[in-house]
Protein backbone atom coordinates (compact mmCIF):
# COMPACT_ATOMS: atom_id res chain seq x y z
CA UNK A 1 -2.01 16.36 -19.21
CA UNK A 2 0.55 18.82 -17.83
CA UNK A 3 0.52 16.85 -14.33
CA UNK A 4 3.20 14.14 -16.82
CA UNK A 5 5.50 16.95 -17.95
CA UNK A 6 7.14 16.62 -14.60
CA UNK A 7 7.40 12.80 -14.12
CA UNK A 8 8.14 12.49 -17.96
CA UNK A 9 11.46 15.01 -17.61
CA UNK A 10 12.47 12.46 -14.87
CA UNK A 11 12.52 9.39 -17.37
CA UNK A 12 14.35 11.96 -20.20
CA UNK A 13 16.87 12.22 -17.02
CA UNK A 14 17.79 8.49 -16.24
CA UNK A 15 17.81 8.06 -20.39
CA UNK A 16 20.55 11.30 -20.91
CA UNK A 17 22.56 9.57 -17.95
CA UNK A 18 22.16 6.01 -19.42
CA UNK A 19 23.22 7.05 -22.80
CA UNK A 20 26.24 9.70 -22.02
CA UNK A 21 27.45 6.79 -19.73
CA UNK A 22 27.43 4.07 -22.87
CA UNK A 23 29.16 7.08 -25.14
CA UNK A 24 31.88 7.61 -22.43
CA UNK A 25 31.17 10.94 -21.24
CA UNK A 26 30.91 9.52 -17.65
CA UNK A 27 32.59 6.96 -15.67
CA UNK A 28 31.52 5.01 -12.38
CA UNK A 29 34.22 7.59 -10.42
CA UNK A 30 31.80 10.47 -11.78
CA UNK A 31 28.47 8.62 -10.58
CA UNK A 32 30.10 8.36 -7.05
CA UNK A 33 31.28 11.89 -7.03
CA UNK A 34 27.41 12.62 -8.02
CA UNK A 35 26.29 10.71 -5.42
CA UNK A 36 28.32 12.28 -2.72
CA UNK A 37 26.80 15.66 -4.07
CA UNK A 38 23.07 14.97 -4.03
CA UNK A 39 23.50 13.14 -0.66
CA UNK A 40 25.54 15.80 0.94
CA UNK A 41 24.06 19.01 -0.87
CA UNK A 42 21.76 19.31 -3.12
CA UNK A 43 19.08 16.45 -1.15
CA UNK A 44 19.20 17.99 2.34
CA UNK A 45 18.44 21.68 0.51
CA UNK A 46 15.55 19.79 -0.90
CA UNK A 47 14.32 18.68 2.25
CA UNK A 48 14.26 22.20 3.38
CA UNK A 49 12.62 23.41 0.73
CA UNK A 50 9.68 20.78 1.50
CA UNK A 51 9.39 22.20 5.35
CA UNK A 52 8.54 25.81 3.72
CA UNK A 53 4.90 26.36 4.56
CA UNK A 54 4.78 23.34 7.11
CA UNK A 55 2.52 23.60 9.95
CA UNK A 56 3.14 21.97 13.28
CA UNK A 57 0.28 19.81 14.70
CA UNK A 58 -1.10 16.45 15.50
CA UNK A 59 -1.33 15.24 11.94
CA UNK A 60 2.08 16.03 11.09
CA UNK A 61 3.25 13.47 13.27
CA UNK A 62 0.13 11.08 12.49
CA UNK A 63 0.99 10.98 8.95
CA UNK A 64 4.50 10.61 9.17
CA UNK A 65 4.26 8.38 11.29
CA UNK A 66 2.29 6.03 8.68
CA UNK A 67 5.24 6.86 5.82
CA UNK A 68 7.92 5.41 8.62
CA UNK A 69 5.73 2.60 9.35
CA UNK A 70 4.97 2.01 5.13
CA UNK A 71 8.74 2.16 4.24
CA UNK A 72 10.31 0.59 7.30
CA UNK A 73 8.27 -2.39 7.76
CA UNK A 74 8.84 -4.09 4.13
CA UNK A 75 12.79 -3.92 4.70
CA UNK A 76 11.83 -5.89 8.17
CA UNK A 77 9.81 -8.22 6.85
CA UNK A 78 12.01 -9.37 3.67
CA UNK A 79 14.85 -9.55 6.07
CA UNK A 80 12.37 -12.12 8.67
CA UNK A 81 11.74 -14.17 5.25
CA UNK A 82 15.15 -14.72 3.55
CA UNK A 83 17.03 -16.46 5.86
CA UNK A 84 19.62 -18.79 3.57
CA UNK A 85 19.57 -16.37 0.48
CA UNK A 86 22.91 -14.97 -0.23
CA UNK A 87 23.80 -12.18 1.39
CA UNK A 88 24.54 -9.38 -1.49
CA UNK A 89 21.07 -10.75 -2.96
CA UNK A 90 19.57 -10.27 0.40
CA UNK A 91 21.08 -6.83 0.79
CA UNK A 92 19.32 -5.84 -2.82
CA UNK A 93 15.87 -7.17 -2.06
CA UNK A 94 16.02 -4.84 1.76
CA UNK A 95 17.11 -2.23 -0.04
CA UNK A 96 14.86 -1.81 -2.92
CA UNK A 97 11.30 -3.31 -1.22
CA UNK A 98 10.38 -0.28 0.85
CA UNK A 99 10.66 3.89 0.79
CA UNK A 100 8.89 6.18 -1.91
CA UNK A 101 10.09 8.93 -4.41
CA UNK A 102 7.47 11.34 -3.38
CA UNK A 103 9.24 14.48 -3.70
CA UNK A 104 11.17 14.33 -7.09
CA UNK A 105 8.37 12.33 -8.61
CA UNK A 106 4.58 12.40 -6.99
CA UNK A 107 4.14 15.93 -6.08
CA UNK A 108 3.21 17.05 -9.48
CA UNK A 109 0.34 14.25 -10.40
CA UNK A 110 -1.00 15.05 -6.38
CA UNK A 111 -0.96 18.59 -6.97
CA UNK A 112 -2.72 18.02 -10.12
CA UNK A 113 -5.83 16.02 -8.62
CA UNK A 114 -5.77 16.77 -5.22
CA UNK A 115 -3.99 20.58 -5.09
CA UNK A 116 -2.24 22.08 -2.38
CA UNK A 117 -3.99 20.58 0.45
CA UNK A 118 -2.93 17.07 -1.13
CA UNK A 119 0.17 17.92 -1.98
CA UNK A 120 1.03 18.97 2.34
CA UNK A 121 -0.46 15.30 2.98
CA UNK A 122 1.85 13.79 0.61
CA UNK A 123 5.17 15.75 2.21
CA UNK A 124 4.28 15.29 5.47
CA UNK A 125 3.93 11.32 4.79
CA UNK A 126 7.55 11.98 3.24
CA UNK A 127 8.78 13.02 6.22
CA UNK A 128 8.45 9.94 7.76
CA UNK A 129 9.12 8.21 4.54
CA UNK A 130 12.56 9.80 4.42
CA UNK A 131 13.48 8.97 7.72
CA UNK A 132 13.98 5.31 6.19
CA UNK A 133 15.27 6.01 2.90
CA UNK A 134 17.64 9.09 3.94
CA UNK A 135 19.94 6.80 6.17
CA UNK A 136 17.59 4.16 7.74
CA UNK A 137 17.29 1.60 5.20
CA UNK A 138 21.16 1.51 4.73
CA UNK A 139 21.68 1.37 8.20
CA UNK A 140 19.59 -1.35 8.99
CA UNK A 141 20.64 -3.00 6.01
CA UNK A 142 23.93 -2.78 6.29
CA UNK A 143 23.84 -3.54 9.98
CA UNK A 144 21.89 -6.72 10.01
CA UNK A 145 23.52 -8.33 7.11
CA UNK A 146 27.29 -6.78 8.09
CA UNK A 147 27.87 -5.39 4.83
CA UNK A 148 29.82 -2.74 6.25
CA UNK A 149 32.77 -5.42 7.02
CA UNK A 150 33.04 -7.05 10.40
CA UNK A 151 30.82 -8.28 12.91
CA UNK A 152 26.59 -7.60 13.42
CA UNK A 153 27.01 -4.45 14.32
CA UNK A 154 25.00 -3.20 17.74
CA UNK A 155 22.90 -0.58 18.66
CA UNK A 156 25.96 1.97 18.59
CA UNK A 157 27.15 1.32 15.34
CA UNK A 158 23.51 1.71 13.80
CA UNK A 159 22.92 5.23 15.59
CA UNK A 160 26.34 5.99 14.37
CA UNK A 161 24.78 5.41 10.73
CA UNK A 162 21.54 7.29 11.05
CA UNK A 163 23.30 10.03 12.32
CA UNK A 164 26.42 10.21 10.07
CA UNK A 165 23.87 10.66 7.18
CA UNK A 166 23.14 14.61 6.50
CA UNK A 167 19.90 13.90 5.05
CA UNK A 168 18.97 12.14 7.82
CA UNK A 169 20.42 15.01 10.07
CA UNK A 170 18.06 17.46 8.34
CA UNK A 171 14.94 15.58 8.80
CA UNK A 172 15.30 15.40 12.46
CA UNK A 173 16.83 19.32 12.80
CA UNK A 174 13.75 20.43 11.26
CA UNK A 175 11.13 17.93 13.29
CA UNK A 176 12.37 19.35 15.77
CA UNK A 177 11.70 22.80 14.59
CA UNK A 178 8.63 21.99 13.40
CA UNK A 179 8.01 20.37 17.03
CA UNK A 180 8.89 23.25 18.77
CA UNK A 181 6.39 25.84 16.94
CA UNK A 182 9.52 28.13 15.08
CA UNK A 183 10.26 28.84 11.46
CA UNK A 184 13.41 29.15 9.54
CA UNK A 185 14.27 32.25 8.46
CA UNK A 186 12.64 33.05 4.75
CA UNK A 187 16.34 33.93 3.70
CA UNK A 188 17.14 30.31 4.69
CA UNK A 189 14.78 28.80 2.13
CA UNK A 190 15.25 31.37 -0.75
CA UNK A 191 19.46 30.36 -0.49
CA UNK A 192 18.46 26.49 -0.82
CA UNK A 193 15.71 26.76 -3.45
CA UNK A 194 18.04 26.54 -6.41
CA UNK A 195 20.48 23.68 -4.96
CA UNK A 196 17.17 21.66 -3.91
CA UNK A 197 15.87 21.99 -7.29
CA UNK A 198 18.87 20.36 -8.62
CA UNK A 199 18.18 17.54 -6.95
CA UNK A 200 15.20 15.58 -9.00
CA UNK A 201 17.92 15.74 -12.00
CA UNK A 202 21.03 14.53 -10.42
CA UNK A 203 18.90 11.84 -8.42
CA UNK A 204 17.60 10.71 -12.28
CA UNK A 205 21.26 10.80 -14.12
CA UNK A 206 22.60 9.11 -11.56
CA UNK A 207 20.03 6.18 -11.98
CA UNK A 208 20.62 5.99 -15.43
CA UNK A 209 24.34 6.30 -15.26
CA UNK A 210 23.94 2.66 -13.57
CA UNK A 211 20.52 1.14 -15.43
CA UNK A 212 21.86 -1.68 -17.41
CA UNK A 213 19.20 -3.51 -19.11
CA UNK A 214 18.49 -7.23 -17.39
CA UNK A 215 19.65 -9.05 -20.70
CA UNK A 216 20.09 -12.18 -18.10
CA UNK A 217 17.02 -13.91 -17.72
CA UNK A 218 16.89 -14.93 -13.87
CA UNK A 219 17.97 -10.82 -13.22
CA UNK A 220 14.92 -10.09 -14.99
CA UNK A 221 13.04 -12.52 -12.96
CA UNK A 222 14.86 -10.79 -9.67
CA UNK A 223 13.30 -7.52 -11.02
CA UNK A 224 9.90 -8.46 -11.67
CA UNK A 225 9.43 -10.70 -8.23
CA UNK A 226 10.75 -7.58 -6.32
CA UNK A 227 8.08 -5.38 -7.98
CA UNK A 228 4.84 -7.66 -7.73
CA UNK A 229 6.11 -8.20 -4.23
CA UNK A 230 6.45 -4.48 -3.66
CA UNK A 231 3.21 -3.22 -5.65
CA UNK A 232 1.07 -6.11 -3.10
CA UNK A 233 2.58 -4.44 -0.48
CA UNK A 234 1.66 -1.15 -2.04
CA UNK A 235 -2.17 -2.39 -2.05
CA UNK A 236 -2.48 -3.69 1.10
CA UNK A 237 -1.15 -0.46 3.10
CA UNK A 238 -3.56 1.62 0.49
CA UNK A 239 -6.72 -0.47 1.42
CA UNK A 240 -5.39 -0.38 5.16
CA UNK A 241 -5.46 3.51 5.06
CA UNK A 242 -8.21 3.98 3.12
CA UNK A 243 -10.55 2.21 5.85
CA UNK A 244 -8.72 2.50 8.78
CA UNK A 245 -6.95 5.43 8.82
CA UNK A 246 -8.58 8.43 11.08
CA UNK A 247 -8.70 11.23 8.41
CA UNK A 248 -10.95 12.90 5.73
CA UNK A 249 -11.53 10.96 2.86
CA UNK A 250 -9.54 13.41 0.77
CA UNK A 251 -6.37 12.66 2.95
CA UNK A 252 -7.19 8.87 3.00
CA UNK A 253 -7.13 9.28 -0.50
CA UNK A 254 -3.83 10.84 -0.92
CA UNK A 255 -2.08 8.29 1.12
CA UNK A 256 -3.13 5.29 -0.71
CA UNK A 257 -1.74 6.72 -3.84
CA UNK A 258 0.96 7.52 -2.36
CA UNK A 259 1.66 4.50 -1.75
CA UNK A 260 1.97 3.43 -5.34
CA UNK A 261 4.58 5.60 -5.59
CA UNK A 262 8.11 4.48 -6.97
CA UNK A 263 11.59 3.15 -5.37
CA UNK A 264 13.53 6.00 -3.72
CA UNK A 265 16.25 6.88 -5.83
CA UNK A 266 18.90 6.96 -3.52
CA UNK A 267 17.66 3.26 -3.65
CA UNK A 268 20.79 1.94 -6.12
CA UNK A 269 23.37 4.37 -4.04
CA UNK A 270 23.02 2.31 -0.89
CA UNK A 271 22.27 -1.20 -2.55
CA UNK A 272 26.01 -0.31 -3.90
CA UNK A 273 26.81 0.59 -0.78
CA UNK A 274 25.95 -2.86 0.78
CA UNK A 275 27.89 -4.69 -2.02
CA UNK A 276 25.33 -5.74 -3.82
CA UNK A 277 23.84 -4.97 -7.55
CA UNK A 278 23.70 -1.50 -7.80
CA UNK A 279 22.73 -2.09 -12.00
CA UNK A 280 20.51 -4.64 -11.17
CA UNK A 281 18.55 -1.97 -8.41
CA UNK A 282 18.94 0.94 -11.20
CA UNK A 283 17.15 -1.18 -13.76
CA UNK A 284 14.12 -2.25 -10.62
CA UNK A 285 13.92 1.70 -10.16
CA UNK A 286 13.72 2.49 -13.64
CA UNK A 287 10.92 0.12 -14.14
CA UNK A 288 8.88 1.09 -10.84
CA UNK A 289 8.78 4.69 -12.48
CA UNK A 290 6.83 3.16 -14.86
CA UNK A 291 4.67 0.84 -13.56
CA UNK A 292 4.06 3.52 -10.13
CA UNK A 293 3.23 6.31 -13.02
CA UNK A 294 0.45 3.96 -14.33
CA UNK A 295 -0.94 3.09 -11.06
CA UNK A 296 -0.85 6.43 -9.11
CA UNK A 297 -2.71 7.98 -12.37
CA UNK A 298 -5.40 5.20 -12.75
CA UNK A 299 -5.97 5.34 -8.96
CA UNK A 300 -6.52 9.39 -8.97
CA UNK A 301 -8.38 9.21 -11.93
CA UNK A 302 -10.93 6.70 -9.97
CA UNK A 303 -10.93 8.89 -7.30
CA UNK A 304 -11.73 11.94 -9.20
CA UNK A 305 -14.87 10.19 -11.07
């Protein structure tokens, strides 16, 4: 049962943040100053440590491809089907709908059932995955619903989004490399290693520093329609992969249990962002750790029988 240890220390995280928060060891100034540190340094060093031992090739793009498609198209559709609903309400269900915590969170159970080989077909999915949730999702959020003050902004503005995000900045510098056949420098990913592994923990803390429990019923209800809406979503891009996709059945596999995975946790950083219920997104993240832990286990578990 070692393959929990991991996911299990990331729970213990968001619970030390929640409960130094409610003694008044940190303050909502400290969670933004956080934030600004795992988005600015201690995230993209994680994404370079996920390129080390990435090969260029058709299936890299394949595969990522399919995590773009899997976290961009929920934001797209719940923004097509909520027409009327208020906008900071609207903002929260875009934001926290699509995109996967594959890196801080599914890489141990994969590398527990599938190995290595499963564990390169879940990062390379999280390439494409990331492209969304490291800058995308807020800027299409943000954009469509003019969160960011103003008018609907156009195509400028968005690019101006995507591109003022340094995650986002590092996912595209390294496609490219990756593209183009090179390799960073070893010395490059031996500097970042200790800064990237920061970044599971201070991605956690933060979430608990803003879980509040949904003590009002129709929150609650928020929550819980987001998730069932999410986890369908979840099962119908699993199914579609698993007899669609063009790969081995291992990597089919993989990618539908992905896709059980849980919210991104920069997730309740750009919901507050967009002016809507960053508490309210911490507590949906909190439980999809949960209820994806269950499902990405029982669906392994079937696979391995």
């Amino acid at each position: 049962m070692t393959y929990l240890l991991k996911p299990m220390s990331y729970v213990l995280a968001i619970a030390l943040g929640y409960l130094l928060r409610r003694a008044g060891l940190f303050s909502a100034q400290e969670r933004g100053t956080l934030s600004k540190v795992m988005l600015n340094i201690t995230l993209p060093c994680a994404i370079i440590q996920a390129f080390d031992g990435v090969q260029p090739g058709s299936e890299l793009f394949m595969i990522a491809g399919l995590g773009f498609l899997c976290a961009g198209l929920p934001i797209l559709m719940v923004y097509m089907t909520t027409r009327g609903v208020p906008t900071a309400l609207r903002a929260y269900r875009m934001l926290n709908i699509g995109g996967y915590n594959i890196g801080c969170f599914s890489v141990p159970l994969i590398s527990a059932f599938f190995g290595s080989a499963g564990v390169v077909t879940a990062c390379l999915f999280d390439i494409g995955n990331a492209v969304i949730m490291t800058g995308g999702a807020y800027a299409i959020t943000s954009s469509l619903l003019g969160t960011g003050g103003g008018e609907r902004e156009g195509a400028k503005e968005i690019a101006l989004k995507f591109l003022r995000s340094v995650p986002f900045d590092t996912y595209m510098l390294l496609l490219a490399v990756s593209a183009l056949g090179l390799r960073l420098p070893s010395a490059v990913f031996a500097l970042t290693q200790p800064m990237g592994q920061a970044n599971g923990f201070i991605a956690m803390f933060i979430i608990g520093m803003a879980f509040e429990p949904a003590g009002d019923a129709a929150l609650l209800r928020e929550a819980v329609r987001e998730l069932c809406l999410r986890y369908a979503l979840a099962a119908v891009f699993a199914l579609a992969i698993g007899l669609l996709a063009p790969f081995d059945l291992m990597t089919r596999q993989v990618l539908a249990v992905v896709c059980f995975a849980p919210l991104s946790s920069l997730s309740p950083i750009y919901t507050e962002r967009c002016r809507s219920d960053a508490a309210l997104a911490s507590f949906t993240n909190s439980i999809s750790i949960a209820v994806s832990l269950i499902c990405m286990l029982g669906l392994s578990m079937a696979f391995m029988a």
